[in-house]
PDB file of N, CA and C in Angstrom:
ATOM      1  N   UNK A   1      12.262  -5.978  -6.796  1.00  0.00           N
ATOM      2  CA  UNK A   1      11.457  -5.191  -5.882  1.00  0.00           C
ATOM      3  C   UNK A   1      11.025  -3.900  -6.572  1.00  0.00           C
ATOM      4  N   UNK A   2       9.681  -3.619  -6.643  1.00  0.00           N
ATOM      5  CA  UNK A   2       8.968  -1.900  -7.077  1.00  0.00           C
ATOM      6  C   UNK A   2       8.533  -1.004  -5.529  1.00  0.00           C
ATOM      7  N   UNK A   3       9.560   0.038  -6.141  1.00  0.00           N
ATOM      8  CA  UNK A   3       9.363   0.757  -4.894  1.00  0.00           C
ATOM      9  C   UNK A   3       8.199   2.016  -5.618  1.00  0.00           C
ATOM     10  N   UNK A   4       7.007   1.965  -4.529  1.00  0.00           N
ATOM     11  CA  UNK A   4       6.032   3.282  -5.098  1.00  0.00           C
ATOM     12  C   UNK A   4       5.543   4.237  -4.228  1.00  0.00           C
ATOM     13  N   UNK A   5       5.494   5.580  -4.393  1.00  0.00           N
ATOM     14  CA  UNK A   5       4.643   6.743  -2.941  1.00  0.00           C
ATOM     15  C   UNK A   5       3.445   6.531  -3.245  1.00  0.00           C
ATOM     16  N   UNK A   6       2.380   6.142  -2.300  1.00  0.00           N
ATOM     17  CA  UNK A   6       1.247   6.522  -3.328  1.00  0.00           C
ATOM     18  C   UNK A   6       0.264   7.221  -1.505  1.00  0.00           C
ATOM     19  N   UNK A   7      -0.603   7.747  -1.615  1.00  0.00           N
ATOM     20  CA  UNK A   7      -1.272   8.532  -0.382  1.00  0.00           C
ATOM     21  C   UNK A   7      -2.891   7.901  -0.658  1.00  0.00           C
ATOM     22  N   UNK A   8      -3.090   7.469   0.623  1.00  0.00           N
ATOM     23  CA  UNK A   8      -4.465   7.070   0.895  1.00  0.00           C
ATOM     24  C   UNK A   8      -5.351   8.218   1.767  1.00  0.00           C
ATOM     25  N   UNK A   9      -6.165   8.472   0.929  1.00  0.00           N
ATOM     26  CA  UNK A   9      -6.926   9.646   1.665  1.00  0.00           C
ATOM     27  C   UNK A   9      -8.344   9.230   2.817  1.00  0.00           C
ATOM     28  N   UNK A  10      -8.658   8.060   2.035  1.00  0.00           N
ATOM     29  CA  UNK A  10      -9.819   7.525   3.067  1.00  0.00           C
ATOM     30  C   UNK A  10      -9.761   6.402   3.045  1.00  0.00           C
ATOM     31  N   UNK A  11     -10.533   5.749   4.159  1.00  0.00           N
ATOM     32  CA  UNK A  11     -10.863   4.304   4.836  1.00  0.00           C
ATOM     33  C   UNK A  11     -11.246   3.580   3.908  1.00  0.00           C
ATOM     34  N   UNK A  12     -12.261   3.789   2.545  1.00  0.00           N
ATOM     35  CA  UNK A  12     -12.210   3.160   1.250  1.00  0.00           C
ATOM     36  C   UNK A  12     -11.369   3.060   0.641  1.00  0.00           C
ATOM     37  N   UNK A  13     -10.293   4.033   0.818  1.00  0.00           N
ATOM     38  CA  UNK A  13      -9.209   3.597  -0.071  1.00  0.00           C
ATOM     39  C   UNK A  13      -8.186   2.769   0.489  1.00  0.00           C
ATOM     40  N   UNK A  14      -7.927   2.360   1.875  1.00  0.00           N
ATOM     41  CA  UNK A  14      -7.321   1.555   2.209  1.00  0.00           C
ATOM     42  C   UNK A  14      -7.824   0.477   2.230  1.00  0.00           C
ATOM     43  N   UNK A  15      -9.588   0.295   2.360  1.00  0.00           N
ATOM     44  CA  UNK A  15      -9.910  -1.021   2.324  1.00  0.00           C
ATOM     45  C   UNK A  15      -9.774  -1.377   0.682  1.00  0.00           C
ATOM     46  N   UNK A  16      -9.727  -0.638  -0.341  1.00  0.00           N
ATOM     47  CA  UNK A  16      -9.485  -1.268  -1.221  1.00  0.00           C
ATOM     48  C   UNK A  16      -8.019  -1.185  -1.238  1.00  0.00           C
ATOM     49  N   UNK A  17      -7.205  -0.633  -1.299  1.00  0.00           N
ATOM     50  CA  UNK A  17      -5.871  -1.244  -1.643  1.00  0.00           C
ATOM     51  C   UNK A  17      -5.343  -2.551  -0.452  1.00  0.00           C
ATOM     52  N   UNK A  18      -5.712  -2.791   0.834  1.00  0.00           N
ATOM     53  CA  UNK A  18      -5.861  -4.087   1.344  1.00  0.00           C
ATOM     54  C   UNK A  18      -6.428  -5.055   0.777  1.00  0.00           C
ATOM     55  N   UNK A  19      -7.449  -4.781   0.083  1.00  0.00           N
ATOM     56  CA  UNK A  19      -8.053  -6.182  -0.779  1.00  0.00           C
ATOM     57  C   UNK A  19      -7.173  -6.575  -1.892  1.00  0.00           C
ATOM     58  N   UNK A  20      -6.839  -5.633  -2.385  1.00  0.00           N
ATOM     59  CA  UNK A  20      -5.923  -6.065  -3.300  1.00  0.00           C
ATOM     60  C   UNK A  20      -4.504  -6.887  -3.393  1.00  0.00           C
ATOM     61  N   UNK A  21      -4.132  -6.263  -2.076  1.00  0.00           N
ATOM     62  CA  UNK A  21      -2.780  -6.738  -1.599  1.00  0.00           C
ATOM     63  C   UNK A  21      -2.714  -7.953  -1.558  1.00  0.00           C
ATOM     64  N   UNK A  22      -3.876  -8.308  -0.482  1.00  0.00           N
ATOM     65  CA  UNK A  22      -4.509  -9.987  -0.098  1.00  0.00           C
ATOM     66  C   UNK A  22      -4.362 -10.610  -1.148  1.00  0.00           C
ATOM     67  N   UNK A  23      -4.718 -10.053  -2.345  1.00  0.00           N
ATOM     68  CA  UNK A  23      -4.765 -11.250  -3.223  1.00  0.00           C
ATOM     69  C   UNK A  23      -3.255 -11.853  -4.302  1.00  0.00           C
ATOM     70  N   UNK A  24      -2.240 -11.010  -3.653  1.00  0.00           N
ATOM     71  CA  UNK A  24      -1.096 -11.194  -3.940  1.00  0.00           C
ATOM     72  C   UNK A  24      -0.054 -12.278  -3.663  1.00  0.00           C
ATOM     73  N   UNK A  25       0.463 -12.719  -4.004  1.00  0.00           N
ATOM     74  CA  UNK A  25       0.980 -14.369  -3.351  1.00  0.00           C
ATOM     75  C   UNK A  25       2.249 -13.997  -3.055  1.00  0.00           C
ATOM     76  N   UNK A  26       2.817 -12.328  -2.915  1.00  0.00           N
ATOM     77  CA  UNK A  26       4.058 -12.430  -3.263  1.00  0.00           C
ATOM     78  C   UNK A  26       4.264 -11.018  -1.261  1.00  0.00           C
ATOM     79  N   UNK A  27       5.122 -10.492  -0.254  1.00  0.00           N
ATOM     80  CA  UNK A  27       4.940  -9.817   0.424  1.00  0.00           C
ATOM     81  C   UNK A  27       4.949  -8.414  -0.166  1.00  0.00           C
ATOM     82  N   UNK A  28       4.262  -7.060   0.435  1.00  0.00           N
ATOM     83  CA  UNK A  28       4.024  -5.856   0.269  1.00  0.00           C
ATOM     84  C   UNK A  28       4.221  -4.918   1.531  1.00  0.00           C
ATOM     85  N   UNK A  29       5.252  -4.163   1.625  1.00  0.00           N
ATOM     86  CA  UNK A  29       4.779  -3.167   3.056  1.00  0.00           C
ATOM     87  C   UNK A  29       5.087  -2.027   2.632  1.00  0.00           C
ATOM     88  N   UNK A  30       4.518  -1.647   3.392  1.00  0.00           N
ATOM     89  CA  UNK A  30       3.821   0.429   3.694  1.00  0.00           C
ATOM     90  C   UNK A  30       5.049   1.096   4.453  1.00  0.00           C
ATOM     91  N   UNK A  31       5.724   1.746   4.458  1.00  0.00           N
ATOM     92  CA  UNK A  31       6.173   2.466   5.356  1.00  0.00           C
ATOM     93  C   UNK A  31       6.384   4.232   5.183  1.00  0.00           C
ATOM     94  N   UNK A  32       6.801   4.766   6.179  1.00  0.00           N
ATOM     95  CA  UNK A  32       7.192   6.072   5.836  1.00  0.00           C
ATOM     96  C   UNK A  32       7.981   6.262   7.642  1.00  0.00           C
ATOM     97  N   UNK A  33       8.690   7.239   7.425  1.00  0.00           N
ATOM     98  CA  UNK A  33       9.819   7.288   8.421  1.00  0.00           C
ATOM     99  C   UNK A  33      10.734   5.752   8.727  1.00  0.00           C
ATOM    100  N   UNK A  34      10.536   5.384   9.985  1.00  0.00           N
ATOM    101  CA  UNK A  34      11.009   4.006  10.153  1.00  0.00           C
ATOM    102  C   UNK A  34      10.024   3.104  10.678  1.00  0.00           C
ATOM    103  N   UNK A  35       9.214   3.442  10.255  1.00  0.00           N
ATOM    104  CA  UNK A  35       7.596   2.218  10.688  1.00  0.00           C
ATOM    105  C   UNK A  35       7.529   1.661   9.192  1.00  0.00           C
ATOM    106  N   UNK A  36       7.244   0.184   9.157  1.00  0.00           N
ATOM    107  CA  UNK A  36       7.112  -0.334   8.630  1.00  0.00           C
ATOM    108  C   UNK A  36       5.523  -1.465   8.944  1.00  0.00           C
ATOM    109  N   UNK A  37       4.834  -1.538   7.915  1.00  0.00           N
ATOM    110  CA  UNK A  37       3.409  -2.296   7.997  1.00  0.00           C
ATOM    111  C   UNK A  37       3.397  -2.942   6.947  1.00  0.00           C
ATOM    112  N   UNK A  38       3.040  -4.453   7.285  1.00  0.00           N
ATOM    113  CA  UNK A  38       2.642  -5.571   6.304  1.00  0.00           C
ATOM    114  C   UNK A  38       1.088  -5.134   5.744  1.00  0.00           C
ATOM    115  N   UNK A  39       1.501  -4.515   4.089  1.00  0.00           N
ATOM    116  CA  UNK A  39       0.202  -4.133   3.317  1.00  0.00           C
ATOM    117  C   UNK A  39      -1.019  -5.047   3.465  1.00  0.00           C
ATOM    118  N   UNK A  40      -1.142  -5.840   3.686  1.00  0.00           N
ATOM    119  CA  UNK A  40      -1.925  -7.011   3.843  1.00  0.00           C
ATOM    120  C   UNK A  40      -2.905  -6.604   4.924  1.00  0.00           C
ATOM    121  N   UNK A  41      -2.543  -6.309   6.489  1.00  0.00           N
ATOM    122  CA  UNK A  41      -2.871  -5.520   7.018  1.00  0.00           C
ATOM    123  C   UNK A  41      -3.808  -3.943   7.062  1.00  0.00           C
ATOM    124  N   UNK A  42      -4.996  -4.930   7.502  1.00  0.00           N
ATOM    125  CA  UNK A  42      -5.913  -3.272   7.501  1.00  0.00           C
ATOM    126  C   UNK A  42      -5.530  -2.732   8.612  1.00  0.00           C
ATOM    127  N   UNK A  43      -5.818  -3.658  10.068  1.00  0.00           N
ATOM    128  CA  UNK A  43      -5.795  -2.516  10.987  1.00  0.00           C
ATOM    129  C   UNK A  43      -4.399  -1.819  11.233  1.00  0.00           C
ATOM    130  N   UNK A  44      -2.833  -2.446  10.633  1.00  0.00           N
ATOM    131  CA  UNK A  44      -1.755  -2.176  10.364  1.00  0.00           C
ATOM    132  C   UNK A  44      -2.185  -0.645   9.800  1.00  0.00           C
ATOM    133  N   UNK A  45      -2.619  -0.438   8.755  1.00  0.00           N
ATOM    134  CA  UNK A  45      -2.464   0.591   7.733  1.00  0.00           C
ATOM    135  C   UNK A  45      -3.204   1.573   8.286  1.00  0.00           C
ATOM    136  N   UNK A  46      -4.957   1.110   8.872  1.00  0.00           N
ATOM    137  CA  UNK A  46      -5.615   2.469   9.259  1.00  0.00           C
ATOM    138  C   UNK A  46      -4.719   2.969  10.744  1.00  0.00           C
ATOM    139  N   UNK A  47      -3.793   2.400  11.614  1.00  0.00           N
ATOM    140  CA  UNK A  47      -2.829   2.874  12.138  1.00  0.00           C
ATOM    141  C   UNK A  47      -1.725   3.983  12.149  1.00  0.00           C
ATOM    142  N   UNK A  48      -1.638   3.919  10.501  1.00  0.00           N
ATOM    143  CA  UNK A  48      -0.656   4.651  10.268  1.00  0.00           C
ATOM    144  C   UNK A  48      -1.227   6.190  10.122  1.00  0.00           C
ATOM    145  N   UNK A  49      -0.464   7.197  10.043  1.00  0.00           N
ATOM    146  CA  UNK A  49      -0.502   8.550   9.553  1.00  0.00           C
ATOM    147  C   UNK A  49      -0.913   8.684   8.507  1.00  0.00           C
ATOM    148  N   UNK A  50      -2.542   8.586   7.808  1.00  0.00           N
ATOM    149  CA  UNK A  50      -2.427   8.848   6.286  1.00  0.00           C
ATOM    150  C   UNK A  50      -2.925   9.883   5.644  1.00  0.00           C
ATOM    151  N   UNK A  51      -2.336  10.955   6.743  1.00  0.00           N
ATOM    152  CA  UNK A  51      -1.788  12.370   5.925  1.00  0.00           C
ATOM    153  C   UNK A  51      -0.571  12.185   5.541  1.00  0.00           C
ATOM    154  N   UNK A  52      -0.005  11.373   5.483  1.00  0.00           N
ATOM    155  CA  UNK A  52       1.515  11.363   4.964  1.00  0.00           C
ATOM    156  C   UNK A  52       1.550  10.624   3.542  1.00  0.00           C
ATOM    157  N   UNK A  53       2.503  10.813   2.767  1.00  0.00           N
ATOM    158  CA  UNK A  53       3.039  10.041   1.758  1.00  0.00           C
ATOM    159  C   UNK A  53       3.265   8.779   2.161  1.00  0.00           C
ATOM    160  N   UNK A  54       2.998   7.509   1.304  1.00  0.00           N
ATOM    161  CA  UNK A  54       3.579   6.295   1.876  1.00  0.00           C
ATOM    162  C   UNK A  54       4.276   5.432   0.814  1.00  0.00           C
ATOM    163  N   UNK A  55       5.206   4.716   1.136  1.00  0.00           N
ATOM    164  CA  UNK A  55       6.148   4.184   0.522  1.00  0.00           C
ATOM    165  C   UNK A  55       5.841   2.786  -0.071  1.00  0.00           C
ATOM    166  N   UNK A  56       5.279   2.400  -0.437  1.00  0.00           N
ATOM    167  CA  UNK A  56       4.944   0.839  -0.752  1.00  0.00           C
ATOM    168  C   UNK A  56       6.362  -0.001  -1.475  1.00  0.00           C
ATOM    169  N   UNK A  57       6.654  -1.131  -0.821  1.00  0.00           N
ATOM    170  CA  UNK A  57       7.379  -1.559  -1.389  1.00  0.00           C
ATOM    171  C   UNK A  57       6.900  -3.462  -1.731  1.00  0.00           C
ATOM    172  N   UNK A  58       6.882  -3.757  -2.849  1.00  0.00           N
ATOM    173  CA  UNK A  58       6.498  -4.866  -3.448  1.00  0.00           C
ATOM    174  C   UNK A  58       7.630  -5.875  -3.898  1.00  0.00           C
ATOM    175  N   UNK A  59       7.445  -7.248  -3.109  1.00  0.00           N
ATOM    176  CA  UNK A  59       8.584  -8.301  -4.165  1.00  0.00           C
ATOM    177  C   UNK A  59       7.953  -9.399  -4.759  1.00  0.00           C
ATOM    178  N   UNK A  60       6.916  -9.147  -5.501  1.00  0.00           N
ATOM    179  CA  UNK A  60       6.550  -9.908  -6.367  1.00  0.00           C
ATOM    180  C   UNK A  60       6.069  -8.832  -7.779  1.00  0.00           C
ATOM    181  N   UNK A  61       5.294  -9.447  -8.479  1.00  0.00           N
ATOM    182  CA  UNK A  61       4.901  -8.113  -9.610  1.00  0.00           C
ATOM    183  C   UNK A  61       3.235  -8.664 -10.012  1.00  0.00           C
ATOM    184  N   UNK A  62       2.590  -8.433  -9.825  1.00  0.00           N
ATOM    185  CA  UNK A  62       1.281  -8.549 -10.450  1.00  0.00           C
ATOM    186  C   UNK A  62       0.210  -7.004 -11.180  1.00  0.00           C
ATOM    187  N   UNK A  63      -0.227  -6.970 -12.343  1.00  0.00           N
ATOM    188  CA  UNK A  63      -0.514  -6.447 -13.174  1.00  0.00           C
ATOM    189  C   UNK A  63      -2.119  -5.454 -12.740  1.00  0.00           C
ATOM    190  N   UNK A  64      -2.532  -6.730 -11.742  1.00  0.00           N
ATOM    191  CA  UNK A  64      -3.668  -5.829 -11.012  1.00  0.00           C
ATOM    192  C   UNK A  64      -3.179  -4.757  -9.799  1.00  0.00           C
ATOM    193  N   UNK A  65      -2.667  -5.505  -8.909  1.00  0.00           N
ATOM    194  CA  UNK A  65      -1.955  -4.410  -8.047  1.00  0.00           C
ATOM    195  C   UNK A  65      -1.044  -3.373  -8.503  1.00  0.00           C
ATOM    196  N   UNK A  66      -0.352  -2.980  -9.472  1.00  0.00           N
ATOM    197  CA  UNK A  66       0.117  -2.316  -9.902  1.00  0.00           C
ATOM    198  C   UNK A  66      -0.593  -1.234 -10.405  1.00  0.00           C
ATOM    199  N   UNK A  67      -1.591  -1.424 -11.407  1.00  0.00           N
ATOM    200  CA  UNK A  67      -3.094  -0.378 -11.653  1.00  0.00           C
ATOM    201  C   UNK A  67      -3.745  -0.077 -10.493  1.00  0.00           C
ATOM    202  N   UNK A  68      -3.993  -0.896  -8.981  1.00  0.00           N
ATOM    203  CA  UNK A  68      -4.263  -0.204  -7.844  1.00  0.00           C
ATOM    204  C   UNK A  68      -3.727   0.788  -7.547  1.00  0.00           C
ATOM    205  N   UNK A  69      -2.178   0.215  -7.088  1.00  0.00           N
ATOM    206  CA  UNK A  69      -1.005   1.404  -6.671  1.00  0.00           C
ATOM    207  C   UNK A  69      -0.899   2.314  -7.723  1.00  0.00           C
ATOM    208  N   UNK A  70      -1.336   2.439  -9.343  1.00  0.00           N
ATOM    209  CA  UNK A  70      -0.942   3.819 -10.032  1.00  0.00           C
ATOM    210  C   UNK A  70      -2.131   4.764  -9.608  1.00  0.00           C
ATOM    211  N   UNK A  71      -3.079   3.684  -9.172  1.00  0.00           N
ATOM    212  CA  UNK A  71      -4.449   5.126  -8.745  1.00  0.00           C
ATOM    213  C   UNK A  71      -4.246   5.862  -7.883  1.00  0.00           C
ATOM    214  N   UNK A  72      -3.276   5.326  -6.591  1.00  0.00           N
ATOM    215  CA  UNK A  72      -3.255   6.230  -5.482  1.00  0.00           C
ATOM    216  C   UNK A  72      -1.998   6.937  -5.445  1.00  0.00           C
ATOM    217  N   UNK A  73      -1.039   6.437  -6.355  1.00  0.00           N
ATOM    218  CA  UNK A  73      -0.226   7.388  -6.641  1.00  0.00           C
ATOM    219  C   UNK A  73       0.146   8.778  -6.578  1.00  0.00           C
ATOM    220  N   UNK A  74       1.437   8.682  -5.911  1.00  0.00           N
ATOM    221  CA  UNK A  74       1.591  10.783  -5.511  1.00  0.00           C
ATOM    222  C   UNK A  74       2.842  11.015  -7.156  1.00  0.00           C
ATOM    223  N   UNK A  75       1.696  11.613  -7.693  1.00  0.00           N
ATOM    224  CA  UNK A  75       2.659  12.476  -8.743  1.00  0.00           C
ATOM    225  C   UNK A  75       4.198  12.773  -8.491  1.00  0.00           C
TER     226      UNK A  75
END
Protein backbone atom coordinates (compact mmCIF):
# COMPACT_ATOMS: atom_id res chain seq x y z
CA UNK A 1 0.00 0.00 0.00
CA UNK A 2 1.39 3.95 -0.96
CA UNK A 3 0.14 6.25 1.31
CA UNK A 4 0.21 10.08 -0.36
CA UNK A 5 -1.23 13.98 0.79
CA UNK A 6 -1.73 15.49 -2.24
CA UNK A 7 -4.55 18.82 -2.41
CA UNK A 8 -6.88 19.35 -5.28
CA UNK A 9 -7.51 22.89 -5.88
CA UNK A 10 -10.06 22.73 -8.76
CA UNK A 11 -12.80 20.71 -10.50
CA UNK A 12 -10.07 20.04 -13.33
CA UNK A 13 -8.01 18.73 -11.10
CA UNK A 14 -10.23 16.27 -9.71
CA UNK A 15 -11.62 15.42 -12.98
CA UNK A 16 -8.27 14.60 -13.93
CA UNK A 17 -7.02 12.72 -11.08
CA UNK A 18 -10.56 10.62 -11.36
CA UNK A 19 -9.64 9.73 -14.83
CA UNK A 20 -6.74 8.47 -13.87
CA UNK A 21 -7.77 6.46 -11.01
CA UNK A 22 -10.44 4.75 -13.41
CA UNK A 23 -7.90 3.47 -15.25
CA UNK A 24 -6.35 1.55 -12.44
CA UNK A 25 -7.25 -2.15 -11.97
CA UNK A 26 -6.09 -2.07 -8.52
CA UNK A 27 -8.65 0.10 -5.37
CA UNK A 28 -7.68 3.92 -4.37
CA UNK A 29 -9.41 6.13 -1.59
CA UNK A 30 -9.29 9.75 -0.53
CA UNK A 31 -9.75 10.46 2.89
CA UNK A 32 -9.02 13.05 5.54
CA UNK A 33 -10.50 13.02 9.12
CA UNK A 34 -12.70 9.81 9.19
CA UNK A 35 -14.47 10.09 5.74
CA UNK A 36 -13.33 7.95 3.49
CA UNK A 37 -14.13 8.11 -0.67
CA UNK A 38 -13.58 5.53 -3.36
CA UNK A 39 -10.98 7.68 -5.72
CA UNK A 40 -12.73 6.38 -8.61
CA UNK A 41 -15.54 8.49 -7.64
CA UNK A 42 -16.12 12.01 -8.97
CA UNK A 43 -19.15 12.98 -7.36
CA UNK A 44 -17.53 11.12 -4.08
CA UNK A 45 -14.51 13.56 -4.29
CA UNK A 46 -16.19 16.94 -5.52
CA UNK A 47 -18.12 16.17 -2.07
CA UNK A 48 -15.39 16.36 -0.10
CA UNK A 49 -13.66 19.52 1.56
CA UNK A 50 -10.98 20.41 -0.99
CA UNK A 51 -9.57 23.04 1.02
CA UNK A 52 -8.15 20.38 2.97
CA UNK A 53 -5.14 18.12 2.55
CA UNK A 54 -6.11 14.67 1.33
CA UNK A 55 -4.79 11.40 2.03
CA UNK A 56 -4.76 9.04 -0.91
CA UNK A 57 -4.21 5.68 -0.20
CA UNK A 58 -3.36 3.09 -3.13
CA UNK A 59 -3.10 -0.98 -3.21
CA UNK A 60 -1.94 -1.55 -6.36
CA UNK A 61 1.18 0.47 -7.99
CA UNK A 62 0.99 1.87 -11.45
CA UNK A 63 3.67 4.29 -12.89
CA UNK A 64 1.07 6.67 -14.49
CA UNK A 65 -0.93 7.32 -11.43
CA UNK A 66 1.84 7.83 -9.39
CA UNK A 67 3.23 10.94 -11.75
CA UNK A 68 -0.56 12.10 -11.36
CA UNK A 69 -0.47 11.93 -7.54
CA UNK A 70 3.32 13.58 -7.52
CA UNK A 71 1.63 16.64 -9.39
CA UNK A 72 -0.85 17.32 -6.81
CA UNK A 73 1.25 16.62 -4.17
CA UNK A 74 1.51 18.70 -0.75
CA UNK A 75 5.24 19.24 -0.18
Amino acid sequence: MVERHIRLNATEDVKEFVNEATKCDFDIDISYNRIIIDAKSLLGILSMDLTRELTVRCYGESQRFNEVMAKFAVA
